[in-house]
N, C-alpha and C. Protein backbone atom coordinates (compact mmCIF):
# COMPACT_ATOMS: atom_id res chain seq x y z
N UNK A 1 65.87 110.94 141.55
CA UNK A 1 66.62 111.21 140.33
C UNK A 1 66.84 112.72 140.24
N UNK A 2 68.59 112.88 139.92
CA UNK A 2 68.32 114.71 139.87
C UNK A 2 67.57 115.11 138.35
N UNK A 3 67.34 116.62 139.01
CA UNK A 3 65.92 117.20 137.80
C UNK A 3 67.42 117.70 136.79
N UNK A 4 68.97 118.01 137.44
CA UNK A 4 69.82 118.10 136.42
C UNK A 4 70.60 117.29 135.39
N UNK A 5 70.07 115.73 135.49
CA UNK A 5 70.60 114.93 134.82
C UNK A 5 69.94 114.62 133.76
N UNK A 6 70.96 114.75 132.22
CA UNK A 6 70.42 114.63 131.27
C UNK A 6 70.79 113.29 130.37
N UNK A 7 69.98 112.72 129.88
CA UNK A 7 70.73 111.00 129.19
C UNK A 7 70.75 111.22 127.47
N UNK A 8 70.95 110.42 127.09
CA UNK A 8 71.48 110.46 125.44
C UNK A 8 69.91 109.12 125.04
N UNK A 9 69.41 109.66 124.63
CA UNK A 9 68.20 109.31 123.44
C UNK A 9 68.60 109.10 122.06
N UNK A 10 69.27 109.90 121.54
CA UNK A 10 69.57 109.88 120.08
C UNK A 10 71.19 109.74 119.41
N UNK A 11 71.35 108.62 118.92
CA UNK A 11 72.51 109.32 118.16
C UNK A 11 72.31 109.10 116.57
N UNK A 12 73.25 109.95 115.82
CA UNK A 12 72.73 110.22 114.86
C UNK A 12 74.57 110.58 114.17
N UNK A 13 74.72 110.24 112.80
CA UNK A 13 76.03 111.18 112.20
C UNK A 13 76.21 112.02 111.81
N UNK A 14 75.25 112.95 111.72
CA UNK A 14 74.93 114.40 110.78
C UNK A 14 74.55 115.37 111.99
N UNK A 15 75.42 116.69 112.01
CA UNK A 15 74.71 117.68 112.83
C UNK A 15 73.23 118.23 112.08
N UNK A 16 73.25 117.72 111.32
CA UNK A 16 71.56 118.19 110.60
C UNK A 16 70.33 117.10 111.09
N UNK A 17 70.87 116.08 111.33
CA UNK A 17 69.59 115.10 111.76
C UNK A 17 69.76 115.44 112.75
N UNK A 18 70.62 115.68 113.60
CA UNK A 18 70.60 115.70 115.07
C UNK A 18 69.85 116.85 115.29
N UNK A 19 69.73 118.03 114.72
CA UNK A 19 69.17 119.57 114.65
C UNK A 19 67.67 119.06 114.76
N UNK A 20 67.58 118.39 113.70
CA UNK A 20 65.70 118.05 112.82
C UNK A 20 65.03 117.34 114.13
N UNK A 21 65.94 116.28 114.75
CA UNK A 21 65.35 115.16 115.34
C UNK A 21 64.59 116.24 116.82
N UNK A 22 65.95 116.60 117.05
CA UNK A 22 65.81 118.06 118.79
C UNK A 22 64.67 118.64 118.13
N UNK A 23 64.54 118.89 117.10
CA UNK A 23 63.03 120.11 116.85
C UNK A 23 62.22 119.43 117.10
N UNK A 24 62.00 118.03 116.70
CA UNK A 24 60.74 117.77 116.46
C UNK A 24 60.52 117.24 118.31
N UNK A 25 61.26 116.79 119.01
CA UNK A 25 61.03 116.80 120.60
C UNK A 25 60.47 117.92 120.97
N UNK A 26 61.62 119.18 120.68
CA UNK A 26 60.91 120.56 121.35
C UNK A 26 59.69 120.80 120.89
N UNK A 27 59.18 120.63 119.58
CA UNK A 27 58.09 120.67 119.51
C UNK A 27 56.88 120.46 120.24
N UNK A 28 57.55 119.38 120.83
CA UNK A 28 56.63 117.87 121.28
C UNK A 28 56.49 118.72 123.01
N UNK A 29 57.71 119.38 123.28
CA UNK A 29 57.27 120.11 124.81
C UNK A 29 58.39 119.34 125.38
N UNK A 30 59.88 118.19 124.80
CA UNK A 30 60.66 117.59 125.40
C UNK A 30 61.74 118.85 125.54
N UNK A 31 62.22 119.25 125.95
CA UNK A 31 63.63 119.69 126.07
C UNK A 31 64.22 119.01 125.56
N UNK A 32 65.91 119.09 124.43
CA UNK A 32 66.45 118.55 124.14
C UNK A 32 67.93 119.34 123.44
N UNK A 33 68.92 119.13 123.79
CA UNK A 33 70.08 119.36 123.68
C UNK A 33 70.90 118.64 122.90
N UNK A 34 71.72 119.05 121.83
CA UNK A 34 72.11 118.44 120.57
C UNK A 34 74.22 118.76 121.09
N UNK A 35 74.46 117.66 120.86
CA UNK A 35 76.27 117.69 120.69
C UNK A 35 76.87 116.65 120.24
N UNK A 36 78.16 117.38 119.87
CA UNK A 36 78.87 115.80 119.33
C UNK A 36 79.89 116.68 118.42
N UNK A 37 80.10 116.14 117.16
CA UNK A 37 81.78 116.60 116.77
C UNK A 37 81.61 115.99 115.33
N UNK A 38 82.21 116.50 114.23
CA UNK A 38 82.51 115.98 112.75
C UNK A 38 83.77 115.55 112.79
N UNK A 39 83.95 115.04 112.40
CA UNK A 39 85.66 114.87 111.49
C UNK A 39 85.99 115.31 110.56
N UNK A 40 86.86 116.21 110.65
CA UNK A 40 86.77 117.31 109.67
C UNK A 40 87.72 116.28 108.15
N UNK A 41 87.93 115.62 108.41
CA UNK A 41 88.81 115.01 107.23
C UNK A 41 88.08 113.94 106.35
N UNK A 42 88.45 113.82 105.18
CA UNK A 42 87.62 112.93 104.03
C UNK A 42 88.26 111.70 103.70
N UNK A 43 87.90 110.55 103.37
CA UNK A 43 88.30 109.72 102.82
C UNK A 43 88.29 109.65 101.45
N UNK A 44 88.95 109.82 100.26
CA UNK A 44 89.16 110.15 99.19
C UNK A 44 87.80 111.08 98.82
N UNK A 45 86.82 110.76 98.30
CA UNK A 45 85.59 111.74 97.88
C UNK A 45 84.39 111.90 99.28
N UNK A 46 84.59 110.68 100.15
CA UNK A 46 83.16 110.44 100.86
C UNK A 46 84.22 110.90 102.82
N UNK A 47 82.97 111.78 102.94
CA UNK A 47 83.59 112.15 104.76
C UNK A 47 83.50 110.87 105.67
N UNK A 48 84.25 111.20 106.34
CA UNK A 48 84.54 110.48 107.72
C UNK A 48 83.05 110.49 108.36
N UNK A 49 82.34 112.03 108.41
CA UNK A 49 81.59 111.85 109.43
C UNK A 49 81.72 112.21 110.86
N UNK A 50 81.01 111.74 111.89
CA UNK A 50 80.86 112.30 113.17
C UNK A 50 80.11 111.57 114.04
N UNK A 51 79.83 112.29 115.39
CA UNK A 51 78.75 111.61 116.12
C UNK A 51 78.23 112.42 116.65
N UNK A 52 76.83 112.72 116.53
CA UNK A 52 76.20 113.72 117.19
C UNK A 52 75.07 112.76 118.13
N UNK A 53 74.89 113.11 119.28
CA UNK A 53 73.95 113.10 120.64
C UNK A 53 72.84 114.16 120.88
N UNK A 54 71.57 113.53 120.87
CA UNK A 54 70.75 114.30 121.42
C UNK A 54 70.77 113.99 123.22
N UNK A 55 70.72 114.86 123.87
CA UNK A 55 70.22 114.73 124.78
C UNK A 55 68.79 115.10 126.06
N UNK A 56 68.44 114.25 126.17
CA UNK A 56 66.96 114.78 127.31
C UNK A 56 67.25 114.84 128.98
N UNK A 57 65.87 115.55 129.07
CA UNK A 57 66.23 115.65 130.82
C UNK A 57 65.32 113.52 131.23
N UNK A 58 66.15 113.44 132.18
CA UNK A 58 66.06 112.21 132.53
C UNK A 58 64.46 111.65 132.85
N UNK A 59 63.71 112.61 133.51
CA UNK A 59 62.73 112.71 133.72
C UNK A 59 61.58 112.51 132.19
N UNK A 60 62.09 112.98 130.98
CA UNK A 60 61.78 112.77 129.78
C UNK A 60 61.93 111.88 128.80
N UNK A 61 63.07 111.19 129.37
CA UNK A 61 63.27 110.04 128.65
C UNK A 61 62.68 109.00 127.88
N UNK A 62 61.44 108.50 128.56
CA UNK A 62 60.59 107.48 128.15
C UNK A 62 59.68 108.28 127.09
N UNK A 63 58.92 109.50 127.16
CA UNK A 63 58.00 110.46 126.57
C UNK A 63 58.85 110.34 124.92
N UNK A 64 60.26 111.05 125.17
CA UNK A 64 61.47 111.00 123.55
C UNK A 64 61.50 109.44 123.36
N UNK A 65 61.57 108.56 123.77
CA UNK A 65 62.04 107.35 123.03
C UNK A 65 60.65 106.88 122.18
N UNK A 66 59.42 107.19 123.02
CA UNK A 66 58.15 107.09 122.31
C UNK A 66 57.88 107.85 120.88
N UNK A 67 58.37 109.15 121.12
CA UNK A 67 57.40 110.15 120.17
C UNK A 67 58.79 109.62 119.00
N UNK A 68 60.44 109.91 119.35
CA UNK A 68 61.32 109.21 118.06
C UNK A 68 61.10 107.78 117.26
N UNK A 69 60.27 107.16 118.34
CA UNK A 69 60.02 105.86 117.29
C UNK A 69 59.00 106.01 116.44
N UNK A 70 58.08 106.82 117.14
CA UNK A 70 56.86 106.95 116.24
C UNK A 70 57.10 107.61 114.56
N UNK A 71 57.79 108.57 115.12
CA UNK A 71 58.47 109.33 113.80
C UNK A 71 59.64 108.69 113.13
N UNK A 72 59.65 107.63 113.18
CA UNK A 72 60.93 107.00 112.51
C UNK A 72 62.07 106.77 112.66
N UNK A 73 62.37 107.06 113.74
CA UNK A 73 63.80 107.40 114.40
C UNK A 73 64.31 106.22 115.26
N UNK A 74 63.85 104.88 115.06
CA UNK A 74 64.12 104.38 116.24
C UNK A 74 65.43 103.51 115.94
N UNK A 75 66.08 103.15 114.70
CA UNK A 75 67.38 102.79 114.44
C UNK A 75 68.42 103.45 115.10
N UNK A 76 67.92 104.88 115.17
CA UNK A 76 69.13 105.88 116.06
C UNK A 76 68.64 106.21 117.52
N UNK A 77 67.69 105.23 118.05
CA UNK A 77 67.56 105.54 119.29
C UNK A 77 68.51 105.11 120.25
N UNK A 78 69.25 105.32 121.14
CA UNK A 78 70.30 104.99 122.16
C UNK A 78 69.29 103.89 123.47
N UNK A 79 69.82 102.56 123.10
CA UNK A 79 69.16 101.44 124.16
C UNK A 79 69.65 101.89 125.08
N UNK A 80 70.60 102.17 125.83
CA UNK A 80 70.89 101.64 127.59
C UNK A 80 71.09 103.56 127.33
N UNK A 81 71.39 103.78 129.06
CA UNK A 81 72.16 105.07 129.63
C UNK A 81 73.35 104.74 129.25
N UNK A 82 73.56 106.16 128.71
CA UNK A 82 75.52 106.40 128.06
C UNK A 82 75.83 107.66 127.99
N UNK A 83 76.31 108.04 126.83
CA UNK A 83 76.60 109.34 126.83
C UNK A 83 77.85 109.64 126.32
N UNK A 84 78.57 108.63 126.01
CA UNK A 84 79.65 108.85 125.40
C UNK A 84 79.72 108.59 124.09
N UNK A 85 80.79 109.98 123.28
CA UNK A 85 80.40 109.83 121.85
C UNK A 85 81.05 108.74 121.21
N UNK A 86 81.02 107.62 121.43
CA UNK A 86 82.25 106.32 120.86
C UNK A 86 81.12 105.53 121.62
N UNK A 87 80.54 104.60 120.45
CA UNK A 87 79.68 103.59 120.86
C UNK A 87 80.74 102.22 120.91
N UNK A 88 79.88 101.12 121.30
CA UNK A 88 80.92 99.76 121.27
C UNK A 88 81.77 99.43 120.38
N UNK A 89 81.56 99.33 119.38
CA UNK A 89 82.16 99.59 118.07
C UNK A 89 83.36 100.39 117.78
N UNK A 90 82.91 101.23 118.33
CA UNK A 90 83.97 102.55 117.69
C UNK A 90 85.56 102.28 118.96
N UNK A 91 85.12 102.09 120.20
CA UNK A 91 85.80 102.00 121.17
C UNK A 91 86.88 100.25 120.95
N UNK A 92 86.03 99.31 119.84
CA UNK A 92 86.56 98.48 120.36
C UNK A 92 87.71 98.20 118.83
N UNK A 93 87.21 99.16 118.00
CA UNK A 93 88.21 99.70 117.00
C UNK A 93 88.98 100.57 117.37
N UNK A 94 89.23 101.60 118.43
CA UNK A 94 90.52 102.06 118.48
C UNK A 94 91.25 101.52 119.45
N UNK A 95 90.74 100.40 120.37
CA UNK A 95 91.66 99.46 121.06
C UNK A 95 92.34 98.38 120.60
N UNK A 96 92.09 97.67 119.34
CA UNK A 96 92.64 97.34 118.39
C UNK A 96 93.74 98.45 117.52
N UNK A 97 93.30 99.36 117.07
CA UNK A 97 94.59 100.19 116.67
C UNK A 97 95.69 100.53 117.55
N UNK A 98 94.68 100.54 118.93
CA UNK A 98 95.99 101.26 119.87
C UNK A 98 97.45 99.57 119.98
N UNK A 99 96.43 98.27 120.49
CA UNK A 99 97.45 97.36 120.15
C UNK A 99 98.46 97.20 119.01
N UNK A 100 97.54 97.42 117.74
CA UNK A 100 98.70 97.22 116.41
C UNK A 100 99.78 97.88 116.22
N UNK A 101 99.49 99.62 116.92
CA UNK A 101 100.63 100.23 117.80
C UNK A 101 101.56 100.26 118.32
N UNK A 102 101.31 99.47 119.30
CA UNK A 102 101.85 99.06 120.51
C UNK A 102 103.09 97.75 119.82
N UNK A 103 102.82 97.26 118.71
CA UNK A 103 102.90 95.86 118.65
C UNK A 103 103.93 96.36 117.26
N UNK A 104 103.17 97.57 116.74
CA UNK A 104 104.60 97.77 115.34
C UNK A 104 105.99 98.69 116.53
N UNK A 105 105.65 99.83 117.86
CA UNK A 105 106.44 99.75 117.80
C UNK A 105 107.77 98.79 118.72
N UNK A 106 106.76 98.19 119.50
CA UNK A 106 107.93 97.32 119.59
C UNK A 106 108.83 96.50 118.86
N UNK A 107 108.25 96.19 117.82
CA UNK A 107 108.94 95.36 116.34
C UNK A 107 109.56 96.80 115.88
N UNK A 108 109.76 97.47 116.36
CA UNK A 108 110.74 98.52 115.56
C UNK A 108 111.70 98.84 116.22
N UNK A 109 111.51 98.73 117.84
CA UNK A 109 112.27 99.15 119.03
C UNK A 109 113.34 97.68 118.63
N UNK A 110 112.77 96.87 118.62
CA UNK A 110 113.73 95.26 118.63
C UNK A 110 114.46 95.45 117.35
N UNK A 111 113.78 95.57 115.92
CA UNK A 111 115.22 96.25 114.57
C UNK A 111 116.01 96.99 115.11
N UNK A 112 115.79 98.29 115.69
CA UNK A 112 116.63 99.00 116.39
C UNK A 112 118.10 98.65 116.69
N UNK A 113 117.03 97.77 117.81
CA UNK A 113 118.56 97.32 118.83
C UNK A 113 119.11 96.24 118.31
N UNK A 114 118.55 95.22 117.76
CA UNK A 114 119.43 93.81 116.41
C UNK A 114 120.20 94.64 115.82
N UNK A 115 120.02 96.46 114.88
CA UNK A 115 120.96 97.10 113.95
C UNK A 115 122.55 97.68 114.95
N UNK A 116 121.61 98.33 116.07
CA UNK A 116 122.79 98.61 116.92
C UNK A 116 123.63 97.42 117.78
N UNK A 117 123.85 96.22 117.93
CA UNK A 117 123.99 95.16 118.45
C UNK A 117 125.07 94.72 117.39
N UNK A 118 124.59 94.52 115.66
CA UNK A 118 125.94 93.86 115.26
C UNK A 118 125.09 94.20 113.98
């Protein structure tokens, strides 16, 4: 296994849990590396939100999934190797949007050409 490969342990929606959770690893002697992205836009009063990733060295993996459950964390623990910020969910909601897409504009391409036609 390379000593440079790092896996995703944590995800979390707040760059602040994701901050708290990495301390309390480093604490612990894990290395741990925090990323991910907000959405900067709101839904009337309440945010969108984000996805933030902790990440460990691979070699550490099992040590973080232990010490985050212990401390409470284990709802946001990441089951399998991943790493991408779009969990199943999220991926299988914008493949659905991308169809409804796909599907208004062809129903717009076809008005189109029925208006130009006659």
């Amino acid at each position: 296994m390379p000593a440079d490969r790092w896996e995703v342990v944590w995800r979390g929606a707040t760059e602040v849990d994701a901050e708290l959770t990495a301390g309390q690893l480093r604490a612990a002697g894990i290395p741990a590396l925090v990323e991910g992205s907000a959405t900067p836009y709101r839904a009337a009063a309440f945010p969108l939100g984000g996805t933030w990733l902790i990440r460990v060295p691979a070699e550490a993996i099992e040590p973080a999934r232990a010490l985050l459950e212990e401390v409470g964390e284990g709802p946001n623990l990441e089951a399998g190797e991943g790493g991408d910020l779009l969990d199943a969910n999220q991926r299988a909601t914008l493949k659905a949007a991308g169809f409804g897409l796909a599907v208004l504009g062809i129903v717009t391409l076809l008005l189109l050409i029925r208006e130009a036609a006659g």
